[in-house]
Protein backbone atom coordinates (compact mmCIF):
# COMPACT_ATOMS: atom_id res chain seq x y z
CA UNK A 1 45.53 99.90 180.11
CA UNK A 2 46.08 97.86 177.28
CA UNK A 3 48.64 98.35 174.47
CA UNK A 4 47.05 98.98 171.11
CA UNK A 5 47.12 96.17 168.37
CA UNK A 6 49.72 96.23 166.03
CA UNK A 7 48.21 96.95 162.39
CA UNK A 8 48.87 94.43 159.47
CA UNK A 9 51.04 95.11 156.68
CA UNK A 10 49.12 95.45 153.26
CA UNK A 11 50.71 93.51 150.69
CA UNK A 12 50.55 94.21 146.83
CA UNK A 13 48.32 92.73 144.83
CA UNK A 14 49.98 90.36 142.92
CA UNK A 15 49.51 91.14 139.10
CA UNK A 16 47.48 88.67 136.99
CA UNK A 17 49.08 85.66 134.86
CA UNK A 18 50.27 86.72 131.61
CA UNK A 19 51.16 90.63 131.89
CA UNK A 20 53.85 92.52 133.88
CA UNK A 21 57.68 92.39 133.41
CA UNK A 22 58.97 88.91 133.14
CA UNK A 23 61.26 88.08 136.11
CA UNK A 24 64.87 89.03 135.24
CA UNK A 25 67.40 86.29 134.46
CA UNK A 26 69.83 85.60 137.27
CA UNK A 27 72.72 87.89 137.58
CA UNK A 28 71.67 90.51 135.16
CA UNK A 29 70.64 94.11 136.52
CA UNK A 30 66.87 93.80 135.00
CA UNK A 31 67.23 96.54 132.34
CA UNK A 32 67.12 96.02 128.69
CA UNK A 33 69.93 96.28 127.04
CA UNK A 34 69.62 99.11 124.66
CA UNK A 35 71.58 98.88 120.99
CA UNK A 36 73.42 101.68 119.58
CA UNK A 37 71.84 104.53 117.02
CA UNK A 38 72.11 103.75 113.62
CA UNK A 39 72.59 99.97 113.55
CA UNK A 40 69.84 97.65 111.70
CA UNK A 41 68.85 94.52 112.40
CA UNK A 42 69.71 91.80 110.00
CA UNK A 43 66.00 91.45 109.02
CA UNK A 44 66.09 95.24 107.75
CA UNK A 45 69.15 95.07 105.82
CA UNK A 46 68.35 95.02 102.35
CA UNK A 47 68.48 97.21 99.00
CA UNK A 48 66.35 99.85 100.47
CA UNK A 49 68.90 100.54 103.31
CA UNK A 50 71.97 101.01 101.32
CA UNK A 51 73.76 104.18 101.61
CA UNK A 52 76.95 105.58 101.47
CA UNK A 53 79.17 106.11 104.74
CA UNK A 54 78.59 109.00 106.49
CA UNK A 55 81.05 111.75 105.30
CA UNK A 56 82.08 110.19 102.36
CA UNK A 57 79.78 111.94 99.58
CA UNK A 58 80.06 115.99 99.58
CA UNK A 59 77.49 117.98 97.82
CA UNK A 60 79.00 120.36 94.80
CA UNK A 61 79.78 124.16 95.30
CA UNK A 62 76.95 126.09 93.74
CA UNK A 63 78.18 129.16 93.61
CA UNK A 64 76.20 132.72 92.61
CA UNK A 65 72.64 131.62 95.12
CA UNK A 66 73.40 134.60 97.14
CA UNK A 67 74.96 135.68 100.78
CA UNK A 68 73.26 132.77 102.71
CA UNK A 69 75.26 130.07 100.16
CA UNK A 70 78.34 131.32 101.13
CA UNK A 71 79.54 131.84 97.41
CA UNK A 72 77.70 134.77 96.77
CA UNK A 73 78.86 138.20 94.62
CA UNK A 74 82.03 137.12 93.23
CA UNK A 75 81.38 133.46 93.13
CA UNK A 76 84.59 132.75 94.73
CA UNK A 77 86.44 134.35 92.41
CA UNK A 78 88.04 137.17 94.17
CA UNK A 79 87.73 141.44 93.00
CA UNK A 80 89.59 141.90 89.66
CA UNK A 81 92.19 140.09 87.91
CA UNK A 82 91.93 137.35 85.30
CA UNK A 83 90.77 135.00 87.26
CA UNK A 84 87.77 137.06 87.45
CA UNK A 85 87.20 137.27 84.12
CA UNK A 86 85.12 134.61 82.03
CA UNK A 87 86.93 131.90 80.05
CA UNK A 88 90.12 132.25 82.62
CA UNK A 89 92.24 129.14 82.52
CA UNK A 90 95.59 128.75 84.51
CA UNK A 91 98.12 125.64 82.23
CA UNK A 92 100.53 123.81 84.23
CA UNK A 93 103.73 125.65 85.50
CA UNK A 94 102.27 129.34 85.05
CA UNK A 95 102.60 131.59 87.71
CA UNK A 96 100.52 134.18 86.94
CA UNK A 97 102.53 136.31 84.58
CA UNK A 98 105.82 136.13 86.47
CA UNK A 99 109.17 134.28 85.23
CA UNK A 100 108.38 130.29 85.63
CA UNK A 101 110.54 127.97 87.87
CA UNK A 102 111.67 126.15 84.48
CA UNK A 103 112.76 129.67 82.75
CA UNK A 104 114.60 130.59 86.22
CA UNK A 105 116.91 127.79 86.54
CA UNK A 106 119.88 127.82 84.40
CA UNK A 107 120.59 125.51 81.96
CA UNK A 108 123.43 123.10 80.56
CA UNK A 109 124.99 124.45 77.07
CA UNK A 110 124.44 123.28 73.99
CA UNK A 111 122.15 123.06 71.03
CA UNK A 112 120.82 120.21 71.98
CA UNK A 113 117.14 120.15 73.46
CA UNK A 114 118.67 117.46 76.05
CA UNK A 115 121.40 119.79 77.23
CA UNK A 116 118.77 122.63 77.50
CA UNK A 117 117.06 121.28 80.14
CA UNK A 118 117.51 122.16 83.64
CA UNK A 119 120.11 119.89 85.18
CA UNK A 120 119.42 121.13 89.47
CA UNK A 121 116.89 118.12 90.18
CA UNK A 122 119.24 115.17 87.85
CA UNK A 123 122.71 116.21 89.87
CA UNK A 124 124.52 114.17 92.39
CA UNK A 125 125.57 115.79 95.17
CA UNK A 126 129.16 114.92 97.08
CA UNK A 127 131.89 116.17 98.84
CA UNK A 128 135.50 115.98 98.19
CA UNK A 129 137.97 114.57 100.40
CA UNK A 130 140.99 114.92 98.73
CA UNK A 131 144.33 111.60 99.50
CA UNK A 132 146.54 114.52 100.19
CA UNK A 133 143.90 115.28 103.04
CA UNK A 134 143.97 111.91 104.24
CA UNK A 135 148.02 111.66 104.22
CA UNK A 136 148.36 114.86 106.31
CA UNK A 137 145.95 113.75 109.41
CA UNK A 138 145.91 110.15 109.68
CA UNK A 139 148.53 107.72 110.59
CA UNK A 140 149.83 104.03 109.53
CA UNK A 141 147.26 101.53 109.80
CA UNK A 142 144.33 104.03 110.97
CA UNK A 143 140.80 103.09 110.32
CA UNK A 144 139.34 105.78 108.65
CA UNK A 145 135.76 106.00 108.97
CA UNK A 146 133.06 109.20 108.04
CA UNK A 147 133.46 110.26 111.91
CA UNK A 148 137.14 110.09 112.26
CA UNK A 149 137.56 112.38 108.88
CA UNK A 150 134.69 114.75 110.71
CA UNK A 151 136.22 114.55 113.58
CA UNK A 152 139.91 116.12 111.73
CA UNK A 153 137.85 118.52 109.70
CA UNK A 154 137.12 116.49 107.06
CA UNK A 155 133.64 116.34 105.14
CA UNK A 156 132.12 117.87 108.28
CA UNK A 157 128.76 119.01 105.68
CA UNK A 158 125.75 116.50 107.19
CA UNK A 159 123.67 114.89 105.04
CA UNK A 160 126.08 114.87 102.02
CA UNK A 161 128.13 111.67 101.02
CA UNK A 162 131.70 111.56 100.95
CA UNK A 163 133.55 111.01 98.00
CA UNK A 164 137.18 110.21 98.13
CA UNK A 165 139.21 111.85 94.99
CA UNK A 166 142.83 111.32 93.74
CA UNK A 167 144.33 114.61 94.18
CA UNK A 168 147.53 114.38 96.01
CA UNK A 169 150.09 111.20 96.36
CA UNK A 170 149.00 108.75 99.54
CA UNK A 171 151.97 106.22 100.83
CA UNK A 172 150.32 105.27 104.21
CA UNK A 173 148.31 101.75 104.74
CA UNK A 174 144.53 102.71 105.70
CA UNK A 175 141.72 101.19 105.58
CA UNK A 176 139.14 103.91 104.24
CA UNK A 177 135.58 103.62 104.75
CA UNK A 178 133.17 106.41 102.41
CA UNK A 179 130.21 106.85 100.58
CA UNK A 180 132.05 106.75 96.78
CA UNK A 181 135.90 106.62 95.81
CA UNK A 182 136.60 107.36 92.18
CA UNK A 183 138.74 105.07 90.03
CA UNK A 184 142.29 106.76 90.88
CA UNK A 185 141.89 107.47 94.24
CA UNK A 186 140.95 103.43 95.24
CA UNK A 187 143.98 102.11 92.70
CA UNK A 188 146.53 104.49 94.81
CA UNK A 189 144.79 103.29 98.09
CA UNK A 190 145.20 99.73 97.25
CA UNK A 191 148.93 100.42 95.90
CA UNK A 192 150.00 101.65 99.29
CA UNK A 193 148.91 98.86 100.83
CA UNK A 194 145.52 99.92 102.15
CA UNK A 195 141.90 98.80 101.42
CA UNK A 196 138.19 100.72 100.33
CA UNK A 197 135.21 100.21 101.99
CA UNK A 198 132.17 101.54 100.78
CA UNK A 199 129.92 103.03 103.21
CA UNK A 200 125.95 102.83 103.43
CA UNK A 201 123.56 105.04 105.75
């Protein structure tokens, strides 16, 4: 017997000139490349496709359109209380009936309107370290920095400067390094034979 004839493969047609996919440039993957949503062509830029950014305009509250507006009933206004009530109006600093943070405070003495006012937010805040203090615990020629009077007990509140003050006699050298020194206390520093430094955070 004979072996059977092979069949011949059927080829395509090949598509006519002038339609089809063009052939794809060399080294690309043959699909388009597709732009992002939203972005215009410079052709369709123009007047008529100015808007504002998304997110940046809000529509107003309109309030009393019923349950599905979500500012139905009350209006936002809350049950009650005169804030319910028409023509409510809250001025600046009152806290709904109760004693206001300016009428709580105390205040300086004094007729004047100046002195009257409350002095909490205008006051410098220090602590004392005393020469007497600084005679007692350190010795002849000692540096004396903001950690070495912490570390003998002195000024040990954080966050608040250090303020040396004259009360008390000092007769040892030292070189003294704080936040403020008042007048007396750096002249009988410097008299004993010791410097001020002022320190900065």
């Amino acid at each position: 017997m004979t072996p059977p004839k092979p069949k011949p493969k059927r080829t395509p047609p090949a598509a006519p000139r002038g339609k089809g996919k063009p052939p794809a440039a060399p080294g690309s993957t043959g699909t388009p490349a597709t732009e992002p949503a939203g972005t215009l062509k410079p052709e369709e830029i123009g007047l008529h496709t100015l808007k504002p950014a998304p997110g940046s305009r809000k529509a107003r509250k309109r309030v009393g359109r019923g349950h599905g507006s979500g500012h139905g009933k009350t209006s936002g206004r809350g049950h009650k209380g005169a804030g319910a009530r028409s023509g409510s109006k809250t001025r600046p600093g009152f806290e709904g009936g109760q004693m206001p943070i300016h009428m709580r405070m105390r205040k300086l003495r004094g007729p004047h309107m100046k002195k009257s006012m409350p002095f909490e937010p205008f006051r410098t805040h220090t602590q004392a370290v005393n020469l007497q203090d600084l005679q007692r615990r350190f010795d002849k020629g000692a540096e004396v920095t903001v950690e070495a009077m912490q570390a003998k007990g002195l000024g040990t509140r954080k966050g608040v400067p250090i303020k040396i003050l004259a009360k008390g006699e000092i007769s040892t050298p030292l070189t003294v390094h704080a936040h403020a020194f008042s007048a007396k206390a750096r002249a009988a520093i410097e008299a004993a034979g010791g410097t001020c430094e002022v320190h900065t955070d």
